[in-house]
Protein backbone atom coordinates (compact mmCIF):
# COMPACT_ATOMS: atom_id res chain seq x y z
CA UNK A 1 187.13 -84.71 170.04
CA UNK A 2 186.28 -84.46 166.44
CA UNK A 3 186.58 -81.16 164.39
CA UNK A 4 182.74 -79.82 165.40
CA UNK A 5 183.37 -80.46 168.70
CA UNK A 6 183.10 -78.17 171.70
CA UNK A 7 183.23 -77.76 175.48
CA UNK A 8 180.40 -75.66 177.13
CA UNK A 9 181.37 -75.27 181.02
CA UNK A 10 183.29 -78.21 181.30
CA UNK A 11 180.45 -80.74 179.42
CA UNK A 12 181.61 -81.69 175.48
CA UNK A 13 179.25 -81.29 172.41
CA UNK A 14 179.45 -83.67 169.45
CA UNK A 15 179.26 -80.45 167.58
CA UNK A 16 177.40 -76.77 168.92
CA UNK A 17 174.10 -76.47 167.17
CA UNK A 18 171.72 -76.49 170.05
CA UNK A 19 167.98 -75.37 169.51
CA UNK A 20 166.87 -72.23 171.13
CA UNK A 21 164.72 -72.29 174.01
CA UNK A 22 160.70 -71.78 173.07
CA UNK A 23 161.40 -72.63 169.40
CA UNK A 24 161.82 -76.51 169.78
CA UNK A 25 159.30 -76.92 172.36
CA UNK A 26 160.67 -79.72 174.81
CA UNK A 27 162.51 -81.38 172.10
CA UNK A 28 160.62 -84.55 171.86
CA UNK A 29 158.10 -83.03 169.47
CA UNK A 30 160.76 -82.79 167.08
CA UNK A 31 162.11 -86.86 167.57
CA UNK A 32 159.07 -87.79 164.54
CA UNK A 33 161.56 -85.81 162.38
CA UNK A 34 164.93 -86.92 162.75
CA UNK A 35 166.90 -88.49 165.31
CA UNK A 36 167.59 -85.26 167.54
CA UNK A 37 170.59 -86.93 168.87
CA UNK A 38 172.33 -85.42 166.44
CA UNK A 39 171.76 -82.26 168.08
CA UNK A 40 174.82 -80.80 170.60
CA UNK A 41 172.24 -80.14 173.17
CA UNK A 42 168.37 -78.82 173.50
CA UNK A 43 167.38 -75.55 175.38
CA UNK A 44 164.28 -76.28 177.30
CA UNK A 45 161.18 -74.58 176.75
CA UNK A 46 161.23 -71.61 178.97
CA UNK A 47 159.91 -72.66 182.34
CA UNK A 48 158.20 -70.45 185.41
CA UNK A 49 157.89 -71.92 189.20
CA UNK A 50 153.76 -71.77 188.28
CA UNK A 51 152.00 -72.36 185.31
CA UNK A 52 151.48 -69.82 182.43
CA UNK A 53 149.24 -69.95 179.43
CA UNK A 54 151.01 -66.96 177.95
CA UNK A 55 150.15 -63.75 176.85
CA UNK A 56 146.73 -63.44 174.69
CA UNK A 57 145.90 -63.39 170.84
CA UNK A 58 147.36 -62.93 168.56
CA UNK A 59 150.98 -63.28 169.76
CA UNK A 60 152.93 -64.15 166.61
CA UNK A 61 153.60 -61.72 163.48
CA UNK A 62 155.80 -62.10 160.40
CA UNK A 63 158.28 -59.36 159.64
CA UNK A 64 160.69 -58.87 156.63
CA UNK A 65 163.32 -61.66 157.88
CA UNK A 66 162.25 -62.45 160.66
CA UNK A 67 159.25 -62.85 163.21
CA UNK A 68 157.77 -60.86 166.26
CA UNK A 69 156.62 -63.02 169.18
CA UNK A 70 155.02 -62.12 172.27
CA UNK A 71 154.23 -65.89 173.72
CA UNK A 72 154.58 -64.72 177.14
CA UNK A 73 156.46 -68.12 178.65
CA UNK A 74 153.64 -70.84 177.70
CA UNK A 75 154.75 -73.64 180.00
CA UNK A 76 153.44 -76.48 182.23
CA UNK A 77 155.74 -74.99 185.47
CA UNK A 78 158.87 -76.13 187.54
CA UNK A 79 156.90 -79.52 188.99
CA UNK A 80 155.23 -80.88 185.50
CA UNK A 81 158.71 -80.13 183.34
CA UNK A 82 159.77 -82.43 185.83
CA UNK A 83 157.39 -84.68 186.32
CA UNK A 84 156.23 -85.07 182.75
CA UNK A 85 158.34 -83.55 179.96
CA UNK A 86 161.85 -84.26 180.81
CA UNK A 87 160.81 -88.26 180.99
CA UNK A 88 158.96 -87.90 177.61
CA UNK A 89 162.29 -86.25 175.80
CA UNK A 90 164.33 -88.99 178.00
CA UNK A 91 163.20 -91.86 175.97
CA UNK A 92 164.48 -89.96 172.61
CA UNK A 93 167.15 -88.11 173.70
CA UNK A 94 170.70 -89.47 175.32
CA UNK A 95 172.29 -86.32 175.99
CA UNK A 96 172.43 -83.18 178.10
CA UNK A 97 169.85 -80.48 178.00
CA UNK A 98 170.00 -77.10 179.27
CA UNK A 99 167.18 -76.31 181.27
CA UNK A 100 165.77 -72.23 180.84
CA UNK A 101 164.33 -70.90 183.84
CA UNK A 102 162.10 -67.37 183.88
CA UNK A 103 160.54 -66.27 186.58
CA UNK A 104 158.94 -62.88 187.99
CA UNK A 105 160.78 -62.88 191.59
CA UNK A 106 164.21 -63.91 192.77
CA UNK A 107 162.37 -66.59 194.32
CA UNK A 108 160.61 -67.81 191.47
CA UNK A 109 163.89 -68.37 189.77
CA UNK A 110 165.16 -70.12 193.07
CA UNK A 111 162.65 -72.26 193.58
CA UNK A 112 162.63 -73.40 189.91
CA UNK A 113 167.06 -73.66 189.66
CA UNK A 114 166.77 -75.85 192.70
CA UNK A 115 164.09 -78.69 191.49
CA UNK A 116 165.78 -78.63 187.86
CA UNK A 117 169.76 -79.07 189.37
CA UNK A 118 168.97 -82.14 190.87
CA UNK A 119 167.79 -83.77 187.57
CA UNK A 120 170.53 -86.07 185.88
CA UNK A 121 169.59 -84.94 182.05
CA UNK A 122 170.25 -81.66 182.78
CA UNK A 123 173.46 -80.42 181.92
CA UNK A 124 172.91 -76.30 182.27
CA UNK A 125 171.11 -74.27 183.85
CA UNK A 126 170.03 -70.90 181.49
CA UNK A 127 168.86 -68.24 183.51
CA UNK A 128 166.75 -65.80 181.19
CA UNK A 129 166.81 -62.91 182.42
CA UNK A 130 165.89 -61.43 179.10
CA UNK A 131 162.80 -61.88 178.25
CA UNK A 132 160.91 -58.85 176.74
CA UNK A 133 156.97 -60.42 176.37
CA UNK A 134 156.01 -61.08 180.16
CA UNK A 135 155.48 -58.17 182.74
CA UNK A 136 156.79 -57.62 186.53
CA UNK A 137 159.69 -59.58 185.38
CA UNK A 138 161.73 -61.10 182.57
CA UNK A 139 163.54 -58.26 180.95
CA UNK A 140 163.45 -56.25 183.83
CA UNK A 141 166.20 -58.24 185.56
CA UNK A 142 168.33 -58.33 182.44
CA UNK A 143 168.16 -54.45 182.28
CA UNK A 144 170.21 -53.89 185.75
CA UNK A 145 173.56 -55.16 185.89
CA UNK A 146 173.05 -55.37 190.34
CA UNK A 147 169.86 -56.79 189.90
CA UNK A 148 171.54 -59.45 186.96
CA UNK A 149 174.27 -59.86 189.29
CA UNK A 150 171.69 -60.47 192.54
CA UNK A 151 169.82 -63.18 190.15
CA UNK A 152 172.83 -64.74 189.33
CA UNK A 153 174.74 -65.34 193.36
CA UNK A 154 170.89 -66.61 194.61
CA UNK A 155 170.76 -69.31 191.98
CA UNK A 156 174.42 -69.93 192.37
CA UNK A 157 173.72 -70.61 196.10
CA UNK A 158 171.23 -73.21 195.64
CA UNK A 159 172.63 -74.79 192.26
CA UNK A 160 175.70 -77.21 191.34
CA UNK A 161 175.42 -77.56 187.84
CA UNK A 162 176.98 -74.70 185.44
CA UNK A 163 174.95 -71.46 185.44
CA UNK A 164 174.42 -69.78 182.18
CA UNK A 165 172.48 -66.09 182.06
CA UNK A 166 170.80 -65.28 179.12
CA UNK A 167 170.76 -61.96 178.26
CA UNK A 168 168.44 -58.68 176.82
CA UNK A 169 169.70 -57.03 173.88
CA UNK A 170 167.86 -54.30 174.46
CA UNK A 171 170.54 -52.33 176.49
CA UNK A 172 173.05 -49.66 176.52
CA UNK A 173 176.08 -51.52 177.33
CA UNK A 174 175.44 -55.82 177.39
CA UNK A 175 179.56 -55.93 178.14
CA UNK A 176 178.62 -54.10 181.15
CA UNK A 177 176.01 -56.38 182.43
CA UNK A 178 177.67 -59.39 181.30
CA UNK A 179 180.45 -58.84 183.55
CA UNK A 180 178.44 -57.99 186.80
CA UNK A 181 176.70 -62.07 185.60
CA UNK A 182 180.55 -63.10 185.88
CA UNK A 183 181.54 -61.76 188.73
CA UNK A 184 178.30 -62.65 190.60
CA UNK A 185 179.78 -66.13 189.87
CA UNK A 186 177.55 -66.96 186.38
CA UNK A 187 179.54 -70.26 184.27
CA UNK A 188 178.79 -69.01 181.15
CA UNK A 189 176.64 -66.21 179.30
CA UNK A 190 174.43 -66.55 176.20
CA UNK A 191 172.88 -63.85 174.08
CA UNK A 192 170.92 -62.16 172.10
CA UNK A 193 167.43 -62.79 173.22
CA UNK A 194 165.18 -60.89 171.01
CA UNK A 195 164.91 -57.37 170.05
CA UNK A 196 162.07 -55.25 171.06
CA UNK A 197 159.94 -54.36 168.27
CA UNK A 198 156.05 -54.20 166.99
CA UNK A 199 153.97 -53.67 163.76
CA UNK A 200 150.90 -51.95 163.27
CA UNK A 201 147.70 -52.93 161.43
CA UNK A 202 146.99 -50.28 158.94
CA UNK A 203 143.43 -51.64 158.47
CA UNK A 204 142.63 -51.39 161.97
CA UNK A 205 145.18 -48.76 163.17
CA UNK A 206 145.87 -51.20 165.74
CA UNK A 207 148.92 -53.07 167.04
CA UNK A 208 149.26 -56.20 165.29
CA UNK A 209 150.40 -57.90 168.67
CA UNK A 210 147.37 -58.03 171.16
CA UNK A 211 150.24 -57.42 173.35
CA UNK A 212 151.68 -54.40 171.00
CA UNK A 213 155.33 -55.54 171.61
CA UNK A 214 157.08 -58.53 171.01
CA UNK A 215 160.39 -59.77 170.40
CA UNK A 216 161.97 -59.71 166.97
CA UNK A 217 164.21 -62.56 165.96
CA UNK A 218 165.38 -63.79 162.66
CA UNK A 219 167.93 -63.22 160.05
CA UNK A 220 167.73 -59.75 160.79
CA UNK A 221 168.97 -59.70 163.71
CA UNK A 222 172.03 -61.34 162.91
CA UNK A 223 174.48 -58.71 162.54
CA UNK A 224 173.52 -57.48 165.77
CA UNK A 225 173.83 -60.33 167.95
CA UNK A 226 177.53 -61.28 166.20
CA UNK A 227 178.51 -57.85 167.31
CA UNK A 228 176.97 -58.34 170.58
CA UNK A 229 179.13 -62.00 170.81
CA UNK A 230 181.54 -60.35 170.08
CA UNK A 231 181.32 -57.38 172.40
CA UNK A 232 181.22 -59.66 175.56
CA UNK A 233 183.54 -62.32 174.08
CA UNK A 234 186.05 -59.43 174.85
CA UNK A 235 184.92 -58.63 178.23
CA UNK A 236 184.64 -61.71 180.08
CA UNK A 237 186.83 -64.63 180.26
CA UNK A 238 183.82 -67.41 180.52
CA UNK A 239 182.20 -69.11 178.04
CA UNK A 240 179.92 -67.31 175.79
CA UNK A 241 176.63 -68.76 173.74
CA UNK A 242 175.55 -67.24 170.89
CA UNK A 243 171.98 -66.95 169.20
CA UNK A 244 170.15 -64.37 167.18
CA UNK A 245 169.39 -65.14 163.75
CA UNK A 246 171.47 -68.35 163.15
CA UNK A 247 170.35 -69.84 159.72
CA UNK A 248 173.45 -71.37 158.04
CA UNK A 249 176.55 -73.51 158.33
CA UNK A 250 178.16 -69.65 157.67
CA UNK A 251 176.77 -67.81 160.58
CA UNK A 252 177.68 -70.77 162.98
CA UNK A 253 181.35 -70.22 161.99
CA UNK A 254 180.85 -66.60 162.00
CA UNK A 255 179.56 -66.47 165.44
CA UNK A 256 182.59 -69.26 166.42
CA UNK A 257 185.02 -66.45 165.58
CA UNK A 258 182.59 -63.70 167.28
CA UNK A 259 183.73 -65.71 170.15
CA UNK A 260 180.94 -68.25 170.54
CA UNK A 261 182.09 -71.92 172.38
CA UNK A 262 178.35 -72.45 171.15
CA UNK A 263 175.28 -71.24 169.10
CA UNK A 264 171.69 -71.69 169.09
CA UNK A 265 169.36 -71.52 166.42
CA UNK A 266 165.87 -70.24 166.98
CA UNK A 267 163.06 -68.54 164.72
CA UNK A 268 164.79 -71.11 161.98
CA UNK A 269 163.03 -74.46 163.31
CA UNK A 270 159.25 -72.38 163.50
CA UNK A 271 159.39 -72.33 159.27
CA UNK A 272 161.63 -75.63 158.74
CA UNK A 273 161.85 -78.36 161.65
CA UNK A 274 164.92 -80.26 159.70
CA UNK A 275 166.93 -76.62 160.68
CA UNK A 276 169.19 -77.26 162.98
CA UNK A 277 169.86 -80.67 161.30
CA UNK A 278 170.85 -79.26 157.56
CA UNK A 279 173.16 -76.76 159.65
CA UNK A 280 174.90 -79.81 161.46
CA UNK A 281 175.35 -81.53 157.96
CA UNK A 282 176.46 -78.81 156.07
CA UNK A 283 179.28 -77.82 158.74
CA UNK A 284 182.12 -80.29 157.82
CA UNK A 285 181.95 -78.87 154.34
CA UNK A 286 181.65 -75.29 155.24
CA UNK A 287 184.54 -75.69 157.50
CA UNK A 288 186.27 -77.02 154.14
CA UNK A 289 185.52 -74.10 152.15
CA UNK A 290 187.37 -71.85 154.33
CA UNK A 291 190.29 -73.68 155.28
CA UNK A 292 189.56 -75.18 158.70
CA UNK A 293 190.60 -77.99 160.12
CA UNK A 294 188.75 -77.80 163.73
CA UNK A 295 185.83 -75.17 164.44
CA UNK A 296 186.96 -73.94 167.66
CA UNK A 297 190.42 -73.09 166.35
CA UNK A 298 188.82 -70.55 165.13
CA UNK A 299 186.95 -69.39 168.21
CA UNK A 300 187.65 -65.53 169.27
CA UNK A 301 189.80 -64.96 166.23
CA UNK A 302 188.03 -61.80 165.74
């Protein structure tokens, strides 16, 4: 293993920059770019058992440091990821992808787990449970630790492949929750998804966000999802992914020592597609700058 190397539920990383799911699309958009085998891994678009065209206009809005979104799951569904994306991103990508499911049942996420564990590219499955822009579902799962914990044993039961939950910020205690995902027999946990937020339209008087809310990501969450790493890091014993505002060689290392066997960078690749690539690069020398030798020696030291 070299010294960016990592192991993510028993699968190895050439290194653990892996681009956040619904910010790199279904990777292949991003091969015209760069080689994106220089990526660890890819999160998956976020995909539903059915179809979605999202929530309606306008769904994006800038913010000091970050973005809101309120896409609402845009995807093809289950069948057509299958069918038609994965082989696209096969014929540019060699490696392991981790495959996000949503869904607005137990059974949606069933359904979805079980047609995506039986394909050979994919490596994880990531569970979001998390997501704050969709209704009758999404967050509302990541909210409860019984109802986490009942998501997590009915994918377990129909899936082989490591198990990931992604998980809501927007909580009292994530530690809490995190644990019930472990003990409910989850491989790994991830987090932060975004923060709950909106702007307002002075002009108008209006919500900016046809759907008022949306999730805030960006350098300014940063300091909240370390802590966050960090706070489950402490509480569970399986491997932890962290994501929330990732935009530098730095904050990988930073959330290595929150406790993080992995990262993902997210609102980064919607302003500069070359993102996660300059952070890859400009590891080896950050690691330099601070005296150390292997990345994941570092891992938890907080």
């Amino acid at each position: 293993m070299g010294r960016l190397s990592t192991v993510l539920c028993g699968i190895e990383l050439s290194n653990p920059v892996i681009p956040a799911s619904g910010t790199f699309g279904f990777g292949y958009e991003f091969a015209e770019y760069y080689d994106i085998n220089i990526l660890g891994s890819i999160s998956l678009k976020g995909t539903t058992k059915d179809k979605r065209y999202g929530n309606p206009l306008p769904r994006i809005a800038e913010t000091p440091s970050g973005m809101l979104n309120a896409v609402g799951l845009q995807n093809p569904g289950a069948d057509l990821v299958i069918k038609e994306e994965l082989p696209r991103l096969r014929k540019v990508f060699s490696k392991k992808v981790m495959a996000n499911v949503s869904g607005f049942s137990v059974e949606d996420y069933v359904y979805s787990c079980e047609k995506l564990d039986r394909e050979d590219m994919v490596g994880w499955l990531e569970i979001n449970i998390s997501c704050p822009n969709v209704h009758g579902g999404g967050m509302s799962f990541g909210t409860d630790k019984d109802q986490a914990a009942l998501i997590t044993r009915e994918v377990k039961a129909v899936t082989k492949k490591p198990v990931i939950i992604k998980l809501s910020p927007n909580v009292t205690d994530i530690g809490e929750i995190a644990e019930s995902c472990q003990d409910a027999g989850a491989d790994g946990i991830s987090l932060i998804n975004t923060l709950l937020g909106m702007r307002i339209d002075l002009r108008t008087r209006k919500p900016v966000l046809k759907n008022r809310t949306g999730g805030l990501s960006g350098p300014a969450v940063f300091p909240v999802a370390l802590r966050m790493v960090n706070d489950v890091y402490k509480r569970v014993t399986i491997p932890v992914v962290g994501m929330g505002g990732i935009a530098s060689a730095e904050d990988v290392i930073e959330m290595a020592m929150a406790g993080a066997s992995a990262v993902q960078v997210g609102a980064c690749n919607l302003t500069d597609p070359y993102a996660c690539k300059n952070i890859i690069e400009a590891l080896p020398e950050a690691l330099d700058k601070y005296g150390i030798k292997d990345l994941m020696d570092v891992k938890g030291i907080v």
